[in-house]
N, C-alpha and C. Protein backbone atom coordinates (compact mmCIF):
# COMPACT_ATOMS: atom_id res chain seq x y z
N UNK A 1 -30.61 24.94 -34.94
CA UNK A 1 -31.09 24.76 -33.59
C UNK A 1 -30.17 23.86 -32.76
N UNK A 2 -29.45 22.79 -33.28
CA UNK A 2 -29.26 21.92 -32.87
C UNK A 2 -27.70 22.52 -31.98
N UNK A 3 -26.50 23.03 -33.49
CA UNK A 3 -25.69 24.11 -32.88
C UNK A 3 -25.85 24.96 -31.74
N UNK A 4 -26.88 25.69 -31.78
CA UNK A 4 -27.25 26.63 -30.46
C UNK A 4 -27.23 25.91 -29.37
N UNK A 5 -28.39 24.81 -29.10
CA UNK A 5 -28.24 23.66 -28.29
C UNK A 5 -26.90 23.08 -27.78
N UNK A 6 -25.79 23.12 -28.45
CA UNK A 6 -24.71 22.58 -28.25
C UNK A 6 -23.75 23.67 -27.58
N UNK A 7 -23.81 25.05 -28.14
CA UNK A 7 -22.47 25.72 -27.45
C UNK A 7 -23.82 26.37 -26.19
N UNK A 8 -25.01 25.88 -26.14
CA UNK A 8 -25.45 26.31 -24.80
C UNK A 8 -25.13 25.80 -23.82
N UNK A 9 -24.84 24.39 -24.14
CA UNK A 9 -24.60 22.84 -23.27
C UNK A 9 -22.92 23.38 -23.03
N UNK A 10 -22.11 23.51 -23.78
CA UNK A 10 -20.91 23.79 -23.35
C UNK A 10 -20.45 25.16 -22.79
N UNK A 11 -21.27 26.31 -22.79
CA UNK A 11 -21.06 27.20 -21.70
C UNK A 11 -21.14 26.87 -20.31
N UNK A 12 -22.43 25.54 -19.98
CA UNK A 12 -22.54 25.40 -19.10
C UNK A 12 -21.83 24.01 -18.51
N UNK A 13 -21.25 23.46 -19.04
CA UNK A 13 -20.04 22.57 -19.01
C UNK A 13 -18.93 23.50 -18.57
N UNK A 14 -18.65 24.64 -18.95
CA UNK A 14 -17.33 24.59 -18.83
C UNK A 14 -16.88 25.42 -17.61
N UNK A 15 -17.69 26.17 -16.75
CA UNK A 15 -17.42 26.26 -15.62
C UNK A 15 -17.20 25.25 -14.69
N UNK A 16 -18.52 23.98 -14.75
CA UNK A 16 -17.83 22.71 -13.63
C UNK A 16 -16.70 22.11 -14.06
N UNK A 17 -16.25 22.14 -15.41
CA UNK A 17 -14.79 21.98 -15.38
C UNK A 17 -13.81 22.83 -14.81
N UNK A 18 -14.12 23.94 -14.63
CA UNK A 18 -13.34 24.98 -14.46
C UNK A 18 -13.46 24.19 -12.23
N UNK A 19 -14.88 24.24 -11.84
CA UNK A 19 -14.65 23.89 -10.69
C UNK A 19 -13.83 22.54 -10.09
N UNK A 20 -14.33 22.02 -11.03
CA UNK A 20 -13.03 20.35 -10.67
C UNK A 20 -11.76 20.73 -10.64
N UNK A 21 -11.20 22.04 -12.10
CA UNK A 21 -10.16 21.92 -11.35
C UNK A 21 -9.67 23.04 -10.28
N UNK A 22 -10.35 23.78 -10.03
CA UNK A 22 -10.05 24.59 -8.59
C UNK A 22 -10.32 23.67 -6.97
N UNK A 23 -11.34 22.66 -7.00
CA UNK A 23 -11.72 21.82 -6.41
C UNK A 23 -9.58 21.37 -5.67
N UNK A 24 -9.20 20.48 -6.73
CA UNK A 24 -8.22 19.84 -6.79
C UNK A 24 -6.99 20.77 -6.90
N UNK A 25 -6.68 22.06 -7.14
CA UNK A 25 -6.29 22.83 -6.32
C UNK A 25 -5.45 23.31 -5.30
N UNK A 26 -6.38 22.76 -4.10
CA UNK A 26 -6.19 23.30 -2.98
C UNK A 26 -5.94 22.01 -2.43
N UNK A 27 -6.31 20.41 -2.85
CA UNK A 27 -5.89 19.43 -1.54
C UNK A 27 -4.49 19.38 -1.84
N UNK A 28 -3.99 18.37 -0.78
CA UNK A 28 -2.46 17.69 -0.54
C UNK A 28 -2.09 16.97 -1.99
N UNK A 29 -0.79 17.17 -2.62
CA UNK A 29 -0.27 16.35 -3.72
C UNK A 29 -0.51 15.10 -3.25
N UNK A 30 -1.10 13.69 -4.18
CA UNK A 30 -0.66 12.81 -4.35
C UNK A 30 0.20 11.88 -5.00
N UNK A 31 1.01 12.58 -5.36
CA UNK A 31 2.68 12.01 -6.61
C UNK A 31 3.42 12.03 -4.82
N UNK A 32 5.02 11.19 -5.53
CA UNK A 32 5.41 11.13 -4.41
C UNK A 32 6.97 12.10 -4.73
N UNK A 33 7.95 12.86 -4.30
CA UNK A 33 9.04 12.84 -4.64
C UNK A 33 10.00 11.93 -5.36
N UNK A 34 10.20 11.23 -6.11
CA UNK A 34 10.48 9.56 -6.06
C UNK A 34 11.93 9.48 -6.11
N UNK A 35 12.38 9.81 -6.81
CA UNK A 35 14.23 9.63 -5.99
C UNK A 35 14.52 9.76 -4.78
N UNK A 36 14.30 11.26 -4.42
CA UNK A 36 14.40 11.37 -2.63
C UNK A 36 13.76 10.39 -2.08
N UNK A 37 12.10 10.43 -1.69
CA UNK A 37 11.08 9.58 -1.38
C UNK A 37 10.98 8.22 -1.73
N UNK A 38 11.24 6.93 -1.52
CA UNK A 38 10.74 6.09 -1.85
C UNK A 38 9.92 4.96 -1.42
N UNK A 39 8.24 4.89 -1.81
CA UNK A 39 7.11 4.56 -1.17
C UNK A 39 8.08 3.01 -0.60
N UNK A 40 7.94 2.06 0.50
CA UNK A 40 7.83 1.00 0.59
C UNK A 40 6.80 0.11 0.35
N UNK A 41 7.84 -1.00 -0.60
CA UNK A 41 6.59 -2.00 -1.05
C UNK A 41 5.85 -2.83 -0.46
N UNK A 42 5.31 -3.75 -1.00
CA UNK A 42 4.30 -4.15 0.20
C UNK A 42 5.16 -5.53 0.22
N UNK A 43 5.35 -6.42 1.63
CA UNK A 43 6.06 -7.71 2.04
C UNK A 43 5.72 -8.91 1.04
N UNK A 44 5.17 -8.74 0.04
CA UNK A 44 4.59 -9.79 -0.69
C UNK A 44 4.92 -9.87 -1.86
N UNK A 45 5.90 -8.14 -2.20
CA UNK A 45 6.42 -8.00 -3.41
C UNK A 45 7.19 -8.97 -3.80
N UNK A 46 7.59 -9.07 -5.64
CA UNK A 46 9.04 -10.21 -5.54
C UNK A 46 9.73 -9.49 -6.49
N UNK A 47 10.91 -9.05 -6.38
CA UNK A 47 11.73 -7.98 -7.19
C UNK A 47 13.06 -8.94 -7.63
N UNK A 48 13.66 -8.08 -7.12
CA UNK A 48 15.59 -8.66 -8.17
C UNK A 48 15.88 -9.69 -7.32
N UNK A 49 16.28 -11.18 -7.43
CA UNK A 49 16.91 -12.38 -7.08
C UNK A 49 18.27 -11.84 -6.50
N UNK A 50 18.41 -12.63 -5.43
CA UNK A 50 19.58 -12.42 -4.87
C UNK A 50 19.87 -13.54 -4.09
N UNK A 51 21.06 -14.34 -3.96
CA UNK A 51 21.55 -15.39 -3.51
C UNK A 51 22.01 -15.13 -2.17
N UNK A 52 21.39 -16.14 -0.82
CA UNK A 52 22.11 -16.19 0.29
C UNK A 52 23.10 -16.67 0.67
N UNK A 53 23.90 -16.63 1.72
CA UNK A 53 24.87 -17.19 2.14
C UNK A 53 24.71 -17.95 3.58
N UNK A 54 25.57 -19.03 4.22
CA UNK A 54 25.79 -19.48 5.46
C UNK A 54 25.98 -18.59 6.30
N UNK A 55 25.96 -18.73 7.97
CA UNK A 55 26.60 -17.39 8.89
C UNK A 55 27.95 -17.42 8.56
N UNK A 56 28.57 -18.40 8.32
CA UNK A 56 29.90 -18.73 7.86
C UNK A 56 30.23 -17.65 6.78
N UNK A 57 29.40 -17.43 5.93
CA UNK A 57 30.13 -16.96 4.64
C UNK A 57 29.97 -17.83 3.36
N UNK A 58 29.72 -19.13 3.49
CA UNK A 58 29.98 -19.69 2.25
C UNK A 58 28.69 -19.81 1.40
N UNK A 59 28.94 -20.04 0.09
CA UNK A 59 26.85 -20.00 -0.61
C UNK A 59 26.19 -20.91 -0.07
N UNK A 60 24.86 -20.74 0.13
CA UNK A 60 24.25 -21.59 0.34
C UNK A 60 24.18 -22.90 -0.80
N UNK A 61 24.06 -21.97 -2.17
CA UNK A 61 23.48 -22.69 -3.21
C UNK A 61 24.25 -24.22 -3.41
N UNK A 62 23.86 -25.58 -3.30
CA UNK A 62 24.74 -26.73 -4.03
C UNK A 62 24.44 -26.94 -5.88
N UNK A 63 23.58 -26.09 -6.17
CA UNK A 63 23.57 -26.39 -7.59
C UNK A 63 22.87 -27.63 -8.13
N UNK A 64 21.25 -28.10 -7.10
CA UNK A 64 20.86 -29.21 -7.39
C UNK A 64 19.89 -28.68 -8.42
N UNK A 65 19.70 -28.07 -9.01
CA UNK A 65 18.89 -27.71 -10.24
C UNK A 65 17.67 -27.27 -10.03
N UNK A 66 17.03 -27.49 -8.83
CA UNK A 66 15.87 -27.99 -8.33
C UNK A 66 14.81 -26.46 -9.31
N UNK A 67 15.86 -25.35 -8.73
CA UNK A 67 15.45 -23.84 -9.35
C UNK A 67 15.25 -23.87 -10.26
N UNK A 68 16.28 -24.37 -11.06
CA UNK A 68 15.88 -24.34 -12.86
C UNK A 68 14.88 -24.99 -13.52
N UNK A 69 14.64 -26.56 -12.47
CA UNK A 69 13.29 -27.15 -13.03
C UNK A 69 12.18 -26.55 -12.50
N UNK A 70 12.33 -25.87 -11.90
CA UNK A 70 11.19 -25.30 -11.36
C UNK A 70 10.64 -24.22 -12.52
N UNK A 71 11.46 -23.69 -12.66
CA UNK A 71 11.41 -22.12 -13.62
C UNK A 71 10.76 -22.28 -14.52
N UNK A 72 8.99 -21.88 -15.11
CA UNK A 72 8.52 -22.13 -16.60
C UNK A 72 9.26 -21.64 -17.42
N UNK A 73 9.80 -20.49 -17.48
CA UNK A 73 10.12 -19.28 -18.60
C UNK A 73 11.74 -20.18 -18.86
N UNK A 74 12.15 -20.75 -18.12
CA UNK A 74 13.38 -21.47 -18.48
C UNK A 74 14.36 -20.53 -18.38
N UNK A 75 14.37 -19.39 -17.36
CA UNK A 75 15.82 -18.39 -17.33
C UNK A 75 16.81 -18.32 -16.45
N UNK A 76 16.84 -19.80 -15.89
CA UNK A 76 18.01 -20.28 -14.74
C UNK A 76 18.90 -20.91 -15.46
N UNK A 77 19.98 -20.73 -15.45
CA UNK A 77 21.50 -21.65 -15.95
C UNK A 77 22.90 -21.70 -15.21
N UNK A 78 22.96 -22.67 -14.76
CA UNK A 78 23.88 -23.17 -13.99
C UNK A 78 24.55 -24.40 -14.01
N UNK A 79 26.15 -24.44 -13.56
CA UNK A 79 26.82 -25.19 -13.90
C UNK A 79 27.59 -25.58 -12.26
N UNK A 80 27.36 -27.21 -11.88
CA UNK A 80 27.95 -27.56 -10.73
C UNK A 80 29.62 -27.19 -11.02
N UNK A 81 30.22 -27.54 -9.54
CA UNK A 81 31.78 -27.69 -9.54
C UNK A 81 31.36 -28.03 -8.13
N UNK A 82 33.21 -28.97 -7.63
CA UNK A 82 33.07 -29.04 -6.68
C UNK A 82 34.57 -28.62 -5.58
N UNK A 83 34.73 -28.31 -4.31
CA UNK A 83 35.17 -27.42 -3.89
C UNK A 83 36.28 -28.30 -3.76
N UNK A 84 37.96 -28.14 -2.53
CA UNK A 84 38.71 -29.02 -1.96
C UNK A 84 38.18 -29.77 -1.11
N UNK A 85 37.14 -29.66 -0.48
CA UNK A 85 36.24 -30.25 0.96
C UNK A 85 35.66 -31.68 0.15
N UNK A 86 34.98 -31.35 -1.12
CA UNK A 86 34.20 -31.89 -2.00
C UNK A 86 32.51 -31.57 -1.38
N UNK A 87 32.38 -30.47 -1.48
CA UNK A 87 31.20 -29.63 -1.23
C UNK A 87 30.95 -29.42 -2.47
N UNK A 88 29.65 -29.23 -3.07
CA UNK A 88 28.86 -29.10 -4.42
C UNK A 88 29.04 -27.23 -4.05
N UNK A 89 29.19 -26.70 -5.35
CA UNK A 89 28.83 -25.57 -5.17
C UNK A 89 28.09 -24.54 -6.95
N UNK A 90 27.90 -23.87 -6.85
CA UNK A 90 27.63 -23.17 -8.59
C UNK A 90 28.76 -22.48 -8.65
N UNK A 91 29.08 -23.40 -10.04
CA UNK A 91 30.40 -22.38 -10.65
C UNK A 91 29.75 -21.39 -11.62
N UNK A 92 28.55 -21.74 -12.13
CA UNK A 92 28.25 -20.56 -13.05
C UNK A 92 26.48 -20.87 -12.69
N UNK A 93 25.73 -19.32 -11.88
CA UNK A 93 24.82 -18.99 -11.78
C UNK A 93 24.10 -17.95 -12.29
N UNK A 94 23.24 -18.21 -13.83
CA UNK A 94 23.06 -17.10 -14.04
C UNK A 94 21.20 -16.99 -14.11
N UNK A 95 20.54 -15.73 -14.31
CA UNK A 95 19.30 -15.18 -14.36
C UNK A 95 19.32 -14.33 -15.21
N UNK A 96 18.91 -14.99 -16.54
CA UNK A 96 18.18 -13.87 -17.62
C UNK A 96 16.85 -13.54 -17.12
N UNK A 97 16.97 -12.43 -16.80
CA UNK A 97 15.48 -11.42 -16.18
C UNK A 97 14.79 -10.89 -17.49
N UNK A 98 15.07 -10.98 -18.85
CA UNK A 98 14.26 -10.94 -19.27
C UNK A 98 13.22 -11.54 -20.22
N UNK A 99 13.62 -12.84 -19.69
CA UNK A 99 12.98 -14.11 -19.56
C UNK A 99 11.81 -14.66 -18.36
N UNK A 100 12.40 -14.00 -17.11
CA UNK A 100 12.21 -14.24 -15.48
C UNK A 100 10.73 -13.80 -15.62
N UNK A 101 9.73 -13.95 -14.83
CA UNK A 101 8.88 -13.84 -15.02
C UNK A 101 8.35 -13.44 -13.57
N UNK A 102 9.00 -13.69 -12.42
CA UNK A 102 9.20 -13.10 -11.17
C UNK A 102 7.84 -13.87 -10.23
N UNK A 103 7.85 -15.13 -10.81
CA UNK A 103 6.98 -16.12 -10.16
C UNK A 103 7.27 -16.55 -8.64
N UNK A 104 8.47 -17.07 -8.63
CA UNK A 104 8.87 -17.21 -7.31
C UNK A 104 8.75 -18.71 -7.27
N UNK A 105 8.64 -19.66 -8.04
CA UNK A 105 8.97 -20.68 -8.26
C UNK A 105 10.17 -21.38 -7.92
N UNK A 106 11.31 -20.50 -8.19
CA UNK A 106 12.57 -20.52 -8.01
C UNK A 106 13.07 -20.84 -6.73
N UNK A 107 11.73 -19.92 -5.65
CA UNK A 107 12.52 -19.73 -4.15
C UNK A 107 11.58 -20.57 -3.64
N UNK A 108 10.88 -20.67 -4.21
CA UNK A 108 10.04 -21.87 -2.99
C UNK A 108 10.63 -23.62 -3.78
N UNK A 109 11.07 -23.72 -4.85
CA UNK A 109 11.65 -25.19 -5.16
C UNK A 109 12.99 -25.42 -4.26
N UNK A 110 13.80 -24.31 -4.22
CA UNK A 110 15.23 -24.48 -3.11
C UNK A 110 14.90 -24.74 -2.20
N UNK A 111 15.66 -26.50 -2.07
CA UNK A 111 16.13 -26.86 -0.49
C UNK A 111 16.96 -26.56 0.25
N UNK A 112 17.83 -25.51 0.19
CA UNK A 112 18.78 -24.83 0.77
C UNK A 112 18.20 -23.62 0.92
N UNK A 113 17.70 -23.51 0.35
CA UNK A 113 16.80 -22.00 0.95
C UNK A 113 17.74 -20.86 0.36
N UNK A 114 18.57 -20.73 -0.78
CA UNK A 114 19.51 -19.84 -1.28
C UNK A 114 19.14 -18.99 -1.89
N UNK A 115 17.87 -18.94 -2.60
CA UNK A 115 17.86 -18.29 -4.01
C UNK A 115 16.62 -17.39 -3.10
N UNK A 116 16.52 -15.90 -3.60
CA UNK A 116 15.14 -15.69 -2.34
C UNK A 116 14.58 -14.08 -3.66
N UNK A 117 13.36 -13.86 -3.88
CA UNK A 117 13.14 -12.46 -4.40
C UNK A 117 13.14 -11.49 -3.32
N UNK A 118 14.00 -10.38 -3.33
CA UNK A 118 14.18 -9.25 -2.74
C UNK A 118 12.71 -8.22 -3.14
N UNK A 119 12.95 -7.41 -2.45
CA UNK A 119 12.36 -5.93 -2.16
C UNK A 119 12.93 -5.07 -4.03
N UNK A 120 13.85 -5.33 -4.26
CA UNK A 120 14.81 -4.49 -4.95
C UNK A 120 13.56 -4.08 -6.37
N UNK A 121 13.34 -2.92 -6.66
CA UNK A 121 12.46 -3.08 -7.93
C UNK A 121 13.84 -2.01 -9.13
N UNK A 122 14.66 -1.62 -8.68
CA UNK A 122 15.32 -0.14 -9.94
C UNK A 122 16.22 -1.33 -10.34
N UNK A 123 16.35 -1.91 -11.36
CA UNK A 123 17.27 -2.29 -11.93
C UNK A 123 16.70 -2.29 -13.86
N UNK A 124 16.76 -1.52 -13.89
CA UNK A 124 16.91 -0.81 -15.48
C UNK A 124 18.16 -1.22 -16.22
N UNK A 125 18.60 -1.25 -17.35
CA UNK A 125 19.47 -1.14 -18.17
C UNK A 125 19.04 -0.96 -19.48
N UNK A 126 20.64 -0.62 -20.29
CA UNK A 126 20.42 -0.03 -22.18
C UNK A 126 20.83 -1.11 -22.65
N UNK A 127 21.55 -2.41 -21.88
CA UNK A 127 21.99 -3.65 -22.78
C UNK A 127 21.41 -4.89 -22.72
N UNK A 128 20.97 -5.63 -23.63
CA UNK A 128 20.48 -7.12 -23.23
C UNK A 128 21.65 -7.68 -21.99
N UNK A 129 22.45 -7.35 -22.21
CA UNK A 129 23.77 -8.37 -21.29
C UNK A 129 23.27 -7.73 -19.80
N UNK A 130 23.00 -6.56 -19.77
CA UNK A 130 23.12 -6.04 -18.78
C UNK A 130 21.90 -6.75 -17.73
N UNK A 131 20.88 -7.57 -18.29
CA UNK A 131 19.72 -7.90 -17.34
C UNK A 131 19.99 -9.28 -17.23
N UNK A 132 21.54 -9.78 -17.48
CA UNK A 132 21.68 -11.10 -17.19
C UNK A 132 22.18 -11.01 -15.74
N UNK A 133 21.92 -11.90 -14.77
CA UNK A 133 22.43 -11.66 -13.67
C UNK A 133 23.17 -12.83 -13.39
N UNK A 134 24.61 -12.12 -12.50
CA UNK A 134 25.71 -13.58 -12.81
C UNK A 134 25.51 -13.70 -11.32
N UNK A 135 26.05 -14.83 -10.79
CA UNK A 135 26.64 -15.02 -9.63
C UNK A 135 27.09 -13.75 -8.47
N UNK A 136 27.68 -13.07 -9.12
CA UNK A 136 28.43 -12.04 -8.43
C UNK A 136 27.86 -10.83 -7.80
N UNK A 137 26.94 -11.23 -9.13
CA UNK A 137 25.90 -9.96 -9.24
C UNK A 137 25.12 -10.14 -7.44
N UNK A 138 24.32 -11.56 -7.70
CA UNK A 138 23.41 -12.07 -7.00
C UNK A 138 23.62 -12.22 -5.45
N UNK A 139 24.53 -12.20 -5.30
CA UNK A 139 25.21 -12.89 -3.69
C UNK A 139 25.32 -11.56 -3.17
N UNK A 140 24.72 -11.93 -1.40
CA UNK A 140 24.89 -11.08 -1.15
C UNK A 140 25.81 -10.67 -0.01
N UNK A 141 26.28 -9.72 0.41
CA UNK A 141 27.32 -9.06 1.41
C UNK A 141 27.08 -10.04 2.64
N UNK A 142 28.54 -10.61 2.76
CA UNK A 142 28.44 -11.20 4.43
C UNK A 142 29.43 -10.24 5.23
N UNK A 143 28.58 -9.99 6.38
CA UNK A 143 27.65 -10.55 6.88
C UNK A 143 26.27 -9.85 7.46
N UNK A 144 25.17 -10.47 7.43
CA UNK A 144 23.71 -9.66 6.63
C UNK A 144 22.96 -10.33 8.01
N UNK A 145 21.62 -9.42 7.78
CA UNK A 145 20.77 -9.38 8.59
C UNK A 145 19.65 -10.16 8.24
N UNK A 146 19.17 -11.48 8.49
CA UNK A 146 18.33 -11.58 8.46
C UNK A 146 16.38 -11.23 8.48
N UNK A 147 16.06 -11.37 7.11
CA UNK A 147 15.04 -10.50 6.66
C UNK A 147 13.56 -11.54 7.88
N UNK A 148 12.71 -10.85 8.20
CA UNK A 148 11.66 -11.43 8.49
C UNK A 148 10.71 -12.15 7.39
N UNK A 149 10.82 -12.16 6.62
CA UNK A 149 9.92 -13.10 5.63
C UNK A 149 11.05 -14.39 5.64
N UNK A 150 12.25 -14.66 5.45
CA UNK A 150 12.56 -15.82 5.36
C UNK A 150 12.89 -16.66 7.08
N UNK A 151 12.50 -15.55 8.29
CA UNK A 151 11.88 -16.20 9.32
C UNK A 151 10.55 -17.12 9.39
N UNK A 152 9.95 -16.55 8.65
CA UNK A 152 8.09 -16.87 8.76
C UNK A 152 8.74 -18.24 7.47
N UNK A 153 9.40 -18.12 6.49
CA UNK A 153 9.42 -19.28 5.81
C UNK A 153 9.97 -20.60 6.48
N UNK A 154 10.98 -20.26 6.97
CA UNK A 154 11.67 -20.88 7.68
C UNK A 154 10.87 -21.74 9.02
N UNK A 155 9.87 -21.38 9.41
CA UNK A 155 9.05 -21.52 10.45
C UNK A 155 7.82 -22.38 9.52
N UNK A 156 7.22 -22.05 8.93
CA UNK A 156 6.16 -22.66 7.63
C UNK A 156 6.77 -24.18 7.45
N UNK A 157 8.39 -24.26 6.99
CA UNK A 157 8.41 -25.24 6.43
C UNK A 157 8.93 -26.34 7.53
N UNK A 158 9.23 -25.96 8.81
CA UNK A 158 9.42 -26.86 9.84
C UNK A 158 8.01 -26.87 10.53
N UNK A 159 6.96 -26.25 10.23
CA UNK A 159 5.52 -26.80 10.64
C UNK A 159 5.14 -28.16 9.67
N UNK A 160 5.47 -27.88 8.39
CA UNK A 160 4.92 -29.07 7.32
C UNK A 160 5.68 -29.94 7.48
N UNK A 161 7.06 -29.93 8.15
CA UNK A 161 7.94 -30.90 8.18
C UNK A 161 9.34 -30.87 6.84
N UNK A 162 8.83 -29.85 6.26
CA UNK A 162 10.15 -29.58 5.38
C UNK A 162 11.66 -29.61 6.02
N UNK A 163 12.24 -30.54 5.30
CA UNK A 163 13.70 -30.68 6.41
C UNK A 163 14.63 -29.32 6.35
N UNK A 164 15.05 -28.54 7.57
CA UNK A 164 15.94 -27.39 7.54
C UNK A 164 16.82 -27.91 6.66
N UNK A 165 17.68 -27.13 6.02
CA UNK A 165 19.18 -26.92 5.80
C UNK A 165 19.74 -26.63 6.47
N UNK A 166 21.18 -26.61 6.67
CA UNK A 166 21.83 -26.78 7.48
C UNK A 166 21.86 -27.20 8.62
């Protein structure tokens, strides 16, 4: 009895399955193209680190550590030098990302305002070395457009009284 009961229950199961999926069907895809297409993230995201520069051109960064103490996961390493001017600068800036934890700790401890999380999310690789990020990596093209989020920061921290750079 119990059998009978059961493939009675699933005859009649298996047409509203059959309707869910004719239902779904006929609306608009929700996947996106994703190579061609790519959704924009939302302004709050924090993706791949990337180092600013002066309008001048030169790094912002002086290499006061401030980033690295900041960092729980401990994946900032850097080494001062200093220039002919005797300007502080990083001779060696690096970001093991797979350590990074994408807190943002990093960019809100800088008093120079250098170190900032981007938009950027595709950075994949097949090598441990490859998710270390050097200096070179990080810096970016002068001369650049200022993003609106490090306007609104920039504005935040001269309301609290945070002293500008530069």
């Amino acid at each position: 009895m119990k059998g009978l009961l059961a493939s009675v229950w699933n005859v009649i199961r298996m047409p509203l399955g059959f309707l869910v999926t004719l239902k779904h069907m006929f609306k608009k895809p929700v996947t996106l193209d994703y190579p061609r297409k790519r959704e924009p993230m939302a302004p709050r995201f924090k993706g791949l680190h990337y180092l600013e520069r002066y309008d001048d051109g030169t790094e912002r960064c002086v290499c006061c550590g401030l980033c690295a103490a900041a960092c729980p996961a401990d994946a900032i390493y850097m080494e001062p030098a200093e220039n002919e001017k005797g300007e502080r600068y990083s001779e060696v800036y690096e970001i093991n990302l797979l350590r990074c934890i994408f807190c943002g700790f990093c960019e809100e401890a800088c008093p120079e305002e250098a170190i900032f999380l981007g938009q950027e999310y595709e950075f994949a690789g097949d090598t441990r070395e490859s998710f270390i990020l050097t200096k070179d990596k990080m810096l970016v093209q002068h001369p650049r457009k200022d993003s609106p989020f490090k306007k609104i920061l920039r504005r935040v921290r001269k309301a609290y009284g945070i002293a500008e750079s530069q």
